[in-house]
Protein backbone atom coordinates (compact mmCIF):
# COMPACT_ATOMS: atom_id res chain seq x y z
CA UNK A 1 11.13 7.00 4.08
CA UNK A 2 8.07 5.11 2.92
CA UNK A 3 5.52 7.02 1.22
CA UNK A 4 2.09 5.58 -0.18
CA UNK A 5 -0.39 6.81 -2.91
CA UNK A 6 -3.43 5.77 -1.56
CA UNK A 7 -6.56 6.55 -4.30
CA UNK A 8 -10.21 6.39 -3.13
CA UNK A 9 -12.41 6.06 -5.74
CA UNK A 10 -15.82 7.00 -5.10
CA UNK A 11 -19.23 8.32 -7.02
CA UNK A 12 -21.53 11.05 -6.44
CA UNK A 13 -18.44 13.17 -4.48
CA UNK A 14 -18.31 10.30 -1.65
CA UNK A 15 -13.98 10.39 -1.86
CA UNK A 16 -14.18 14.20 -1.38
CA UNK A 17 -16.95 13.62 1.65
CA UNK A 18 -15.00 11.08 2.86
CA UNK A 19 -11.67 12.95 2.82
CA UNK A 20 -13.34 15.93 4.44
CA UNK A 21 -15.27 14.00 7.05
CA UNK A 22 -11.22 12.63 7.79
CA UNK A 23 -10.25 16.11 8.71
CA UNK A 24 -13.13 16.95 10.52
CA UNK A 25 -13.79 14.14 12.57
CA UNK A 26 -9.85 14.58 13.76
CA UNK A 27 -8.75 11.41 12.28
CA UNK A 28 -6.44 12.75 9.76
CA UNK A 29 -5.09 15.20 12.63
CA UNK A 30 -4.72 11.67 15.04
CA UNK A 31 -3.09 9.73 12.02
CA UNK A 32 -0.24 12.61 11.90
CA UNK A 33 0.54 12.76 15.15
CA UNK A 34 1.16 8.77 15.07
CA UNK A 35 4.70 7.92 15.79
CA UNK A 36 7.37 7.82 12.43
CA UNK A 37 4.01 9.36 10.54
CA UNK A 38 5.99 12.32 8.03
CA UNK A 39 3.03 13.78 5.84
CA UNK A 40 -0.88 12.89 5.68
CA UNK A 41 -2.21 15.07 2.93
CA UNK A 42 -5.56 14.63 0.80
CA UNK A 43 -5.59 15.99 -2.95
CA UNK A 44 -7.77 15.88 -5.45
CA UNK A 45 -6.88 15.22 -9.40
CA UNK A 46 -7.90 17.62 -11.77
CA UNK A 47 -9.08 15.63 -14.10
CA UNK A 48 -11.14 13.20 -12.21
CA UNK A 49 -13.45 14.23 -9.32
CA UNK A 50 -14.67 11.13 -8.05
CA UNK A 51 -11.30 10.31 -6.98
CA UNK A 52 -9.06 11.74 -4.07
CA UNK A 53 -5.44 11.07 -3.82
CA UNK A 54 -3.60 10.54 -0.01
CA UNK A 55 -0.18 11.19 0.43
CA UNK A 56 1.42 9.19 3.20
CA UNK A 57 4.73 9.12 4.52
CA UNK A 58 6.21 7.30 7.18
CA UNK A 59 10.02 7.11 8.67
CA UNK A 60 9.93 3.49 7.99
CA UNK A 61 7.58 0.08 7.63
CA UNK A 62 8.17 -0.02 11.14
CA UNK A 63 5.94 2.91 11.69
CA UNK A 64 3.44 1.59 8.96
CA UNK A 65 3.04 -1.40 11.04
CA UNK A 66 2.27 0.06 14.32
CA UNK A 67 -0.12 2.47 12.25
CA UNK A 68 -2.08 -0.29 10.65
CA UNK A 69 -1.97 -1.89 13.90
CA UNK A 70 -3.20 1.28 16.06
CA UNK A 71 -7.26 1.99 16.66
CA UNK A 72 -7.60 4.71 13.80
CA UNK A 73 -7.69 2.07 11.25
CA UNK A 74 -10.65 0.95 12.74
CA UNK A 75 -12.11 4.31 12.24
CA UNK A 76 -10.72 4.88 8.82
CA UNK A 77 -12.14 1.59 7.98
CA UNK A 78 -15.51 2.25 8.89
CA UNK A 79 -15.60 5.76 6.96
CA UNK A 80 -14.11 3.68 3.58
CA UNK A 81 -16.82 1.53 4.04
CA UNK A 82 -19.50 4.70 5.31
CA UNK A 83 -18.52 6.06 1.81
CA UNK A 84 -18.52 3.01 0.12
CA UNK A 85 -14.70 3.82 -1.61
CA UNK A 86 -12.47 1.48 -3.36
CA UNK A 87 -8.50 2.04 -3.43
CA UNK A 88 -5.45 1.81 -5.49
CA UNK A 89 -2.10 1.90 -3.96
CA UNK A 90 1.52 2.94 -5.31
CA UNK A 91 4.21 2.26 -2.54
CA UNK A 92 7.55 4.17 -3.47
CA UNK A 93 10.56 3.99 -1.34
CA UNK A 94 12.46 7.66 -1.05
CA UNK A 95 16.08 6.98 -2.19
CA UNK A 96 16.67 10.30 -2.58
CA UNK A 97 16.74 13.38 -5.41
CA UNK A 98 20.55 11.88 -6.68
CA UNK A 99 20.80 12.94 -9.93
CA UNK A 100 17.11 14.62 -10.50
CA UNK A 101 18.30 17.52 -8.02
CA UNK A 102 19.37 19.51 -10.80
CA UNK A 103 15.85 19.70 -12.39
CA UNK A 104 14.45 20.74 -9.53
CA UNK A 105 14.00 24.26 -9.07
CA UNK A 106 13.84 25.42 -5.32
């Protein structure tokens, strides 16, 4: 599994209006139902609301290719732009809990 930390970073709420437009317009709801797609979820950091975190996972870069390559970027694109955002990315590859299972209470 692939997963991405994508943050917008907007002013004057445009990441939150932008992440709620995502859900509304059915992009979000479009983007999870893409093949190899695992989670598509919008947060927002406590101590910073001009910025909105998205979670995405995806079975493999496989599936991140065909997703970049698919028309929702398209529409995505033009809402970044709509809300005039700019991003930071983390990419982490899931290897698994191995030896951090035991902090983790279930």
């Amino acid at each position: 599994m692939i997963t991405v930390h994508l943050f917008y970073h907007g002013a004057k709420g445009a990441a939150r209006a932008f992440a709620e437009e995502m859900e509304s317009s059915g992009i979000a709801d479009a983007i999870r139902a893409e093949e190899g797609n695992l989670r598509y979820r919008y947060f927002q950091p406590l101590d910073d609301p001009e910025t909105v975190l998205l979670i995405d996972s995806w079975r493999d870069q496989a599936a991140i290719d065909a997703h970049h390559a698919s028309p929702m970027m398209a529409k995505l694109s033009a809402l970044r732009e709509k809300y005039d955002l700019h991003m930071t990315v983390e990419r982490l590859v899931d290897e698994g809990t191995g030896t951090d299972e035991r902090f983790i209470r279930k």
